[in-house]
Structures are given as structure tokens and as C-alpha cells.
C-alpha atoms as a PDB file:
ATOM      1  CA  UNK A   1     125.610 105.630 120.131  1.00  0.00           C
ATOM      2  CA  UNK A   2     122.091 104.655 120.706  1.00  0.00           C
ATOM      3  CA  UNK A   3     120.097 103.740 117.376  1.00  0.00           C
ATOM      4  CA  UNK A   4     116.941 102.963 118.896  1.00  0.00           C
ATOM      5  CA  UNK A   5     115.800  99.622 120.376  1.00  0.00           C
ATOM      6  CA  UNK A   6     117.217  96.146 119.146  1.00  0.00           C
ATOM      7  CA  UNK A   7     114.847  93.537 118.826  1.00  0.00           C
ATOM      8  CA  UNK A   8     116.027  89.609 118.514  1.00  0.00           C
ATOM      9  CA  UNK A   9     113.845  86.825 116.947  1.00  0.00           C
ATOM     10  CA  UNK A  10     115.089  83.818 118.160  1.00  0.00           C
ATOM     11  CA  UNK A  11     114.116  80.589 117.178  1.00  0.00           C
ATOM     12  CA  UNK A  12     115.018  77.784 118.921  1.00  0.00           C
ATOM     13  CA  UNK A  13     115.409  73.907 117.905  1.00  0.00           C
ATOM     14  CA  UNK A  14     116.575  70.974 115.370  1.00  0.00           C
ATOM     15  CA  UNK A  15     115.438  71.212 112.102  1.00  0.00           C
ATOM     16  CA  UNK A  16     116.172  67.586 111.852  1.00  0.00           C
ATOM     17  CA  UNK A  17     113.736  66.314 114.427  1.00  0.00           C
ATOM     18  CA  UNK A  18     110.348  67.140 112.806  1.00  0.00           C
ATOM     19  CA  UNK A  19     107.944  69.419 114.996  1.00  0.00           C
ATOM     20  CA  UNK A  20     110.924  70.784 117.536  1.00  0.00           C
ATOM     21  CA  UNK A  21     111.982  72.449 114.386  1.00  0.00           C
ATOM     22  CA  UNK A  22     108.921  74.917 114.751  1.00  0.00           C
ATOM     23  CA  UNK A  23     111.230  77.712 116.048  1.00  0.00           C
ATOM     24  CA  UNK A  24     113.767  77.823 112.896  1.00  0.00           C
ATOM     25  CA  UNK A  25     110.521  77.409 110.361  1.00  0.00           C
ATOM     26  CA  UNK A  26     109.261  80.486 111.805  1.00  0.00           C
ATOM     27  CA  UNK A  27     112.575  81.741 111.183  1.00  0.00           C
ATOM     28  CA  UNK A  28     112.732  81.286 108.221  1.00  0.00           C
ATOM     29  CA  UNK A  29     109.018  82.384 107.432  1.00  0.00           C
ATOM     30  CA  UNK A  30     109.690  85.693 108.733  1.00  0.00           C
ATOM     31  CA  UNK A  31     112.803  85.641 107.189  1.00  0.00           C
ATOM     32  CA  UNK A  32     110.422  86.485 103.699  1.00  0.00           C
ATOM     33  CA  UNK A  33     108.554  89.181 105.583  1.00  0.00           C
ATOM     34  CA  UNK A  34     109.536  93.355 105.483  1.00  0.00           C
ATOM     35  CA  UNK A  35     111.324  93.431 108.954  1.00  0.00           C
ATOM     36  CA  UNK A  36     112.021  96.727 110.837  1.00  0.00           C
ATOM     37  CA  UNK A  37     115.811  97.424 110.439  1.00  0.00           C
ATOM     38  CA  UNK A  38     116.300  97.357 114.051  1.00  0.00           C
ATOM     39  CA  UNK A  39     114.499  93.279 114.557  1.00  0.00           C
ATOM     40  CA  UNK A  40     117.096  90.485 114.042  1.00  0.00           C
ATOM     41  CA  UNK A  41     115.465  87.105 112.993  1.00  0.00           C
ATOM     42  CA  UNK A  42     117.998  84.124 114.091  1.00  0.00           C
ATOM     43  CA  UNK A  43     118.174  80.656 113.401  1.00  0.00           C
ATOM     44  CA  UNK A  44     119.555  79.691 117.366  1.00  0.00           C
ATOM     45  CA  UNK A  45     118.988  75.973 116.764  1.00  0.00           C
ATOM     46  CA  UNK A  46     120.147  74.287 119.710  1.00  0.00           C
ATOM     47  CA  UNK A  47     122.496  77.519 121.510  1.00  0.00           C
ATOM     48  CA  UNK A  48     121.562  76.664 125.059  1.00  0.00           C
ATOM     49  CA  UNK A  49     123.325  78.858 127.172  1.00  0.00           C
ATOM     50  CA  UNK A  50     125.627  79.783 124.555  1.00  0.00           C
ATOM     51  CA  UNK A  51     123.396  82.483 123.595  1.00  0.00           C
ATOM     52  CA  UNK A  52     123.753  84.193 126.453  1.00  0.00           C
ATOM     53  CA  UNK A  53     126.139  86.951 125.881  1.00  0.00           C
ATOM     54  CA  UNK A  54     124.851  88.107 122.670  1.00  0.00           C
ATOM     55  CA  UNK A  55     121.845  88.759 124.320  1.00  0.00           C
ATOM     56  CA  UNK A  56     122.834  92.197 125.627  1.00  0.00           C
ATOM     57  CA  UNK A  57     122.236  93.821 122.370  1.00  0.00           C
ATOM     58  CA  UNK A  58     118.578  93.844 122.424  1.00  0.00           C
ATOM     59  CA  UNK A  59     116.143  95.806 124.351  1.00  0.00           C
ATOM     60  CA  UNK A  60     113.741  92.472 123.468  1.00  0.00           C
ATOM     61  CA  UNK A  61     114.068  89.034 122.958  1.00  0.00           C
ATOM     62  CA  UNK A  62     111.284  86.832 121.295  1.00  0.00           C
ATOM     63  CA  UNK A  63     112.077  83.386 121.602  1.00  0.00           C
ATOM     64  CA  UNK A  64     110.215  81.362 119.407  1.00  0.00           C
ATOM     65  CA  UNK A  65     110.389  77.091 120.541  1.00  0.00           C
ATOM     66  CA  UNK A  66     108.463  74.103 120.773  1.00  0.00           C
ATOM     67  CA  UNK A  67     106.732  73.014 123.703  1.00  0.00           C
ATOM     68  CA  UNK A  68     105.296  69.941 125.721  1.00  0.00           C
ATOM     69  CA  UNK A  69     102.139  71.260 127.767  1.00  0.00           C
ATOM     70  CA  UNK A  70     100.351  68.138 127.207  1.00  0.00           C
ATOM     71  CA  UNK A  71      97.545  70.629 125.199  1.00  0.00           C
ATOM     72  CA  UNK A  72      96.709  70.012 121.461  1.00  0.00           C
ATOM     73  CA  UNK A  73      98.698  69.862 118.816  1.00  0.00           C
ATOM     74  CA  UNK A  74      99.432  73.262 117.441  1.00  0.00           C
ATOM     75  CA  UNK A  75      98.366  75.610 120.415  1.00  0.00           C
ATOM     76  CA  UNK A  76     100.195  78.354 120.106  1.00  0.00           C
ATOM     77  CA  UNK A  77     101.388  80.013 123.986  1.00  0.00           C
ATOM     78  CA  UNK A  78     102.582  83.139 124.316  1.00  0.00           C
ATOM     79  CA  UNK A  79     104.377  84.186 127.768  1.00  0.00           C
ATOM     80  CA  UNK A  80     106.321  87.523 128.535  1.00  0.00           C
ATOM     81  CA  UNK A  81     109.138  87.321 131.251  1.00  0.00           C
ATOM     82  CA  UNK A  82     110.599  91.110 132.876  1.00  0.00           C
ATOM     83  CA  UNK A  83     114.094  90.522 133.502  1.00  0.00           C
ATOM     84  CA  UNK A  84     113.331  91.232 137.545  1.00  0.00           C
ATOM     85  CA  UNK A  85     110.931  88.233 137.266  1.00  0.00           C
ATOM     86  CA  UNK A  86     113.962  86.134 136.599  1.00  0.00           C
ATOM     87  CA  UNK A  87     115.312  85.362 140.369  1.00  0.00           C
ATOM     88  CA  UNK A  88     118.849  83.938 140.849  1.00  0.00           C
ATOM     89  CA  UNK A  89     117.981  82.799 144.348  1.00  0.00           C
ATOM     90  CA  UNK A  90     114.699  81.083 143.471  1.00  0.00           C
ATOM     91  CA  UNK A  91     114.712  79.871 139.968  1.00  0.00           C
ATOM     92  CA  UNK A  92     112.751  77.302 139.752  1.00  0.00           C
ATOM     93  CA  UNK A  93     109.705  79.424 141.663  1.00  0.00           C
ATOM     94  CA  UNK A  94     110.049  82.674 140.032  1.00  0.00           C
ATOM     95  CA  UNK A  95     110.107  80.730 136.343  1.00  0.00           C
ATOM     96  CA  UNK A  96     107.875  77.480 136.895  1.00  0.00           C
ATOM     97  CA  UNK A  97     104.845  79.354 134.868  1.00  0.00           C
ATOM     98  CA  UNK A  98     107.451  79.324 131.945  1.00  0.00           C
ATOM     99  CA  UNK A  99     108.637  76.522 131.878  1.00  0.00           C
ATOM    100  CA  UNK A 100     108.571  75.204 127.519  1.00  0.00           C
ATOM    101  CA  UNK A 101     111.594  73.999 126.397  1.00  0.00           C
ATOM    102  CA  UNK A 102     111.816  70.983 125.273  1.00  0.00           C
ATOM    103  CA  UNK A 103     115.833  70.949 124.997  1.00  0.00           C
ATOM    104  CA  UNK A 104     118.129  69.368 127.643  1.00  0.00           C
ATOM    105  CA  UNK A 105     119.200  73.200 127.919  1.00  0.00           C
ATOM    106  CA  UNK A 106     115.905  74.847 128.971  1.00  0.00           C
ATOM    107  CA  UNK A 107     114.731  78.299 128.270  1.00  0.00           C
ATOM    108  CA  UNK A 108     115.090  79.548 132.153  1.00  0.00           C
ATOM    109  CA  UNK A 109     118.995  78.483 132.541  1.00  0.00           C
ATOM    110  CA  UNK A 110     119.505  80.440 129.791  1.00  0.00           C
ATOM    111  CA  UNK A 111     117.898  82.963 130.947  1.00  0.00           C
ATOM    112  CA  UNK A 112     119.568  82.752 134.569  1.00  0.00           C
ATOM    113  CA  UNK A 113     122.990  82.360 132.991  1.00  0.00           C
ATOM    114  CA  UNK A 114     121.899  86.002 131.321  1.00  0.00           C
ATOM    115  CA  UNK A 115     120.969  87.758 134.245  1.00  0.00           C
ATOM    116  CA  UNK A 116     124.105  86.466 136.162  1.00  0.00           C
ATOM    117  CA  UNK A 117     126.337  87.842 133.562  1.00  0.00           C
ATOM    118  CA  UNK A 118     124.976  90.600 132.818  1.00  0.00           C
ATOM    119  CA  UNK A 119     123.288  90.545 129.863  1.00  0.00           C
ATOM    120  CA  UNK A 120     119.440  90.033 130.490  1.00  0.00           C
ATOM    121  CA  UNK A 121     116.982  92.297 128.287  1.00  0.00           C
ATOM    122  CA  UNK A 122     114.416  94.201 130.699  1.00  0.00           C
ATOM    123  CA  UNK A 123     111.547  91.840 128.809  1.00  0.00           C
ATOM    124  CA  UNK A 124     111.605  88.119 127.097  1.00  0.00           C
ATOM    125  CA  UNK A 125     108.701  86.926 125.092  1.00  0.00           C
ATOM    126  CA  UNK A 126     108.206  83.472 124.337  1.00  0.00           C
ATOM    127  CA  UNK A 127     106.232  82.059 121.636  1.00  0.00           C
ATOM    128  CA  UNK A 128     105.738  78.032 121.898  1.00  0.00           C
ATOM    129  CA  UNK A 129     103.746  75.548 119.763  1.00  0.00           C
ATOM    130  CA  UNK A 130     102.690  72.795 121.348  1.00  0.00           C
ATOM    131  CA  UNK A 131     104.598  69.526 119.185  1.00  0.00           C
ATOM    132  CA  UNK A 132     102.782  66.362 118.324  1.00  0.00           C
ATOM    133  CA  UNK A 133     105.899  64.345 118.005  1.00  0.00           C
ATOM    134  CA  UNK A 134     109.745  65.129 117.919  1.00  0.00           C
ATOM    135  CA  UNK A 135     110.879  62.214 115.709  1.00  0.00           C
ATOM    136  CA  UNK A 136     113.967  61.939 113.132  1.00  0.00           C
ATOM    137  CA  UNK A 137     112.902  63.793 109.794  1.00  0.00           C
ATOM    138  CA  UNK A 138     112.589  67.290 108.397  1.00  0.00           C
ATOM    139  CA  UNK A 139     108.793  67.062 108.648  1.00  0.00           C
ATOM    140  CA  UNK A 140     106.421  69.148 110.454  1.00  0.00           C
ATOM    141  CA  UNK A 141     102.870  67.713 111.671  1.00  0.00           C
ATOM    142  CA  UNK A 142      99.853  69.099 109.876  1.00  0.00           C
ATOM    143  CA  UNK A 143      98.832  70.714 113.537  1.00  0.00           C
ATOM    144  CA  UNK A 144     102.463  72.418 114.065  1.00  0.00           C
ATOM    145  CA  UNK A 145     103.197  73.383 110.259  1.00  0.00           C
ATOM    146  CA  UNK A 146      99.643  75.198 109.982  1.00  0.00           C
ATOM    147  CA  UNK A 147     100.574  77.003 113.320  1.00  0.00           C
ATOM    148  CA  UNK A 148     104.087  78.308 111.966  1.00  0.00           C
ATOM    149  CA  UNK A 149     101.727  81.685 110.183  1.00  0.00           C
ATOM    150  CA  UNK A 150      99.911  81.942 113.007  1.00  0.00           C
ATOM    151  CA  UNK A 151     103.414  82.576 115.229  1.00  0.00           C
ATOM    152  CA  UNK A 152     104.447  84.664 112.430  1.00  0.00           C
ATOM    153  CA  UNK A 153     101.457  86.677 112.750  1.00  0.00           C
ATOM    154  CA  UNK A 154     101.846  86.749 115.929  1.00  0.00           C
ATOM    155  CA  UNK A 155     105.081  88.295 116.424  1.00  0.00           C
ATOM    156  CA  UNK A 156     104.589  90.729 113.581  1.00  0.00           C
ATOM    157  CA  UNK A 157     101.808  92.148 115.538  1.00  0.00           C
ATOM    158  CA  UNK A 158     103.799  92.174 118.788  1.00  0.00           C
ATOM    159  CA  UNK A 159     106.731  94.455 117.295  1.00  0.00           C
ATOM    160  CA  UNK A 160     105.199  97.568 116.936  1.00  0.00           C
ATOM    161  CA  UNK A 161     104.241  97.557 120.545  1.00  0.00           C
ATOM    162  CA  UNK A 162     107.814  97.397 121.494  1.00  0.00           C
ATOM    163  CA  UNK A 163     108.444  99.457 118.773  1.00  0.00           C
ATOM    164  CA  UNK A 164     106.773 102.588 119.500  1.00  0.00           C
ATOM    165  CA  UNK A 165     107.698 102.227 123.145  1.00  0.00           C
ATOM    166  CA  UNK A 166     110.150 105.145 124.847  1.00  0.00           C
END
């Protein structure tokens, strides 16, 4: 029984380790906000691959992670990955323009491990912030914590797209 489309906010990272914690803090920022009944906001922290088979639930997954682009602090990326963009054959081709994580577990071999078992949404979105440190402490940088609303706003504006899709 079909209820409409399931949307999953994911953040990713440590909330221990000062700006890789960016993903959780928007978490838990839009944990405060009036969320559509069918968008899940989750706390992943450090899942890797683990994640994996839950993803099969959603039509749409918005990851939400810091990221090591070498840009400035607090620049806020935004990439969107179809699930036939994601090649088992060619991995690190078909996913080198996303490459953000900054976890031993990347974003993409989760995102392989999904499509090989079966569980892949048709899209992926991934919000990053670019960090200015990843150090011991609960702490974000001025740069990263300011950018936390922006991502908010970000994704809020992104749902009803997917929302009013058919």
C-alpha cells in the first residue's frame, strides 16, 4: 500500500569531531522545523554502508555531510545523483564529480553497495559544507555553524519539488 513518496534526511558524521558534525546539526535543526509526514530526518552518524538496506524505503535520499573541496570554509555544495548514474562496472568514473565524504566509508560505496542490493532510490541529493577543521570537540567553526540554516534552508526548499512530483 503506497502512501505517497518517502523522503530520508540523512545526516552524516561525528558529533564529537567539531565541523564533520555539520550533517547531525542540521539534523537536529530541522528536527525543530514543521516536516511533511512523509520526510524522515535521521541522525546516520557514521552508518557507512550499513545504511544501505534501509534505503529502499524512500523515493529520495538527501544526504547531508561534510566535505573537503579545498574551497572556503562554509560553502555549501549541492549535487544530485539518478540511481542509473551510479555504475557498478565503473565506479570511480561514473561518481568522481561526487566525490565529499570525508569518512573512511565514502558516500559512493554506499551508494554502490545500494544499487548492488537492491535498494538504490531513483535520485540522491547531497548537501556538503565545506569543514575548516575536523578536530576533537563538540564545536562547530564560525564558517560551518553559520552555514548549518543555510543547508536547512536549503533542503526545505528542495522538498516540495520532490514533493509535488508524480
Amino acid at each position: 500500500m503506497e502512501r505517497g513518496k518517502k523522503i530520508l534526511i540523512a545526516g552524516i558524521g561525528n558529533k564529537y569531531m567539531g565541523d564533520d558534525s555539520f550533517g547531525p546539526r542540521v539534523i537536529d535543526a530541522l528536527m525543530t522545523r514543521n516536516l511533511p509526514e512523509n520526510v524522515e530526518a535521521r541522525d546516520a552518524g557514521l552508518c557507512g554502508v550499513t545504511l544501505a538496506p534501509d534505503l529502499e524505503d524512500y523515493e529520495l535520499v538527501i544526504f547531508v555531510d561534510a566535505v573537503q573541496k579545498g574551497e572556503k570554509p562554509g560553502t555549501i555544495y549541492r549535487s544530485e545523483i539518478k540511481a542509473e548514474q551510479v555504475e557498478e562496472s565503473k565506479p570511480e568514473e561514473a561518481m568522481n564529480s561526487f566525490s565529499l565524504s570525508v569518512h573512511e566509508t565514502r558516500l559512493e560505496e554506499l551508494l554502490l553497495f545500494a544499487k548492488a542490493i537492491g535498494t538504490l532510490p531513483p535520485a540522491t541529493i547531497v548537501i556538503g559544507c565545506e569543514v575548516r577543521e575536523i578536530t576533537l570537540g563538540e564545536s562547530l567553526s564560525p564558517e560551518v555553524d553559520a552555514a548549518v540554516q543555510r543547508a536547512v534552508e536549503l533542503i526545505l526548499d528542495e522538498l516540495p519539488v520532490y514533493l509535488s512530483k508524480s
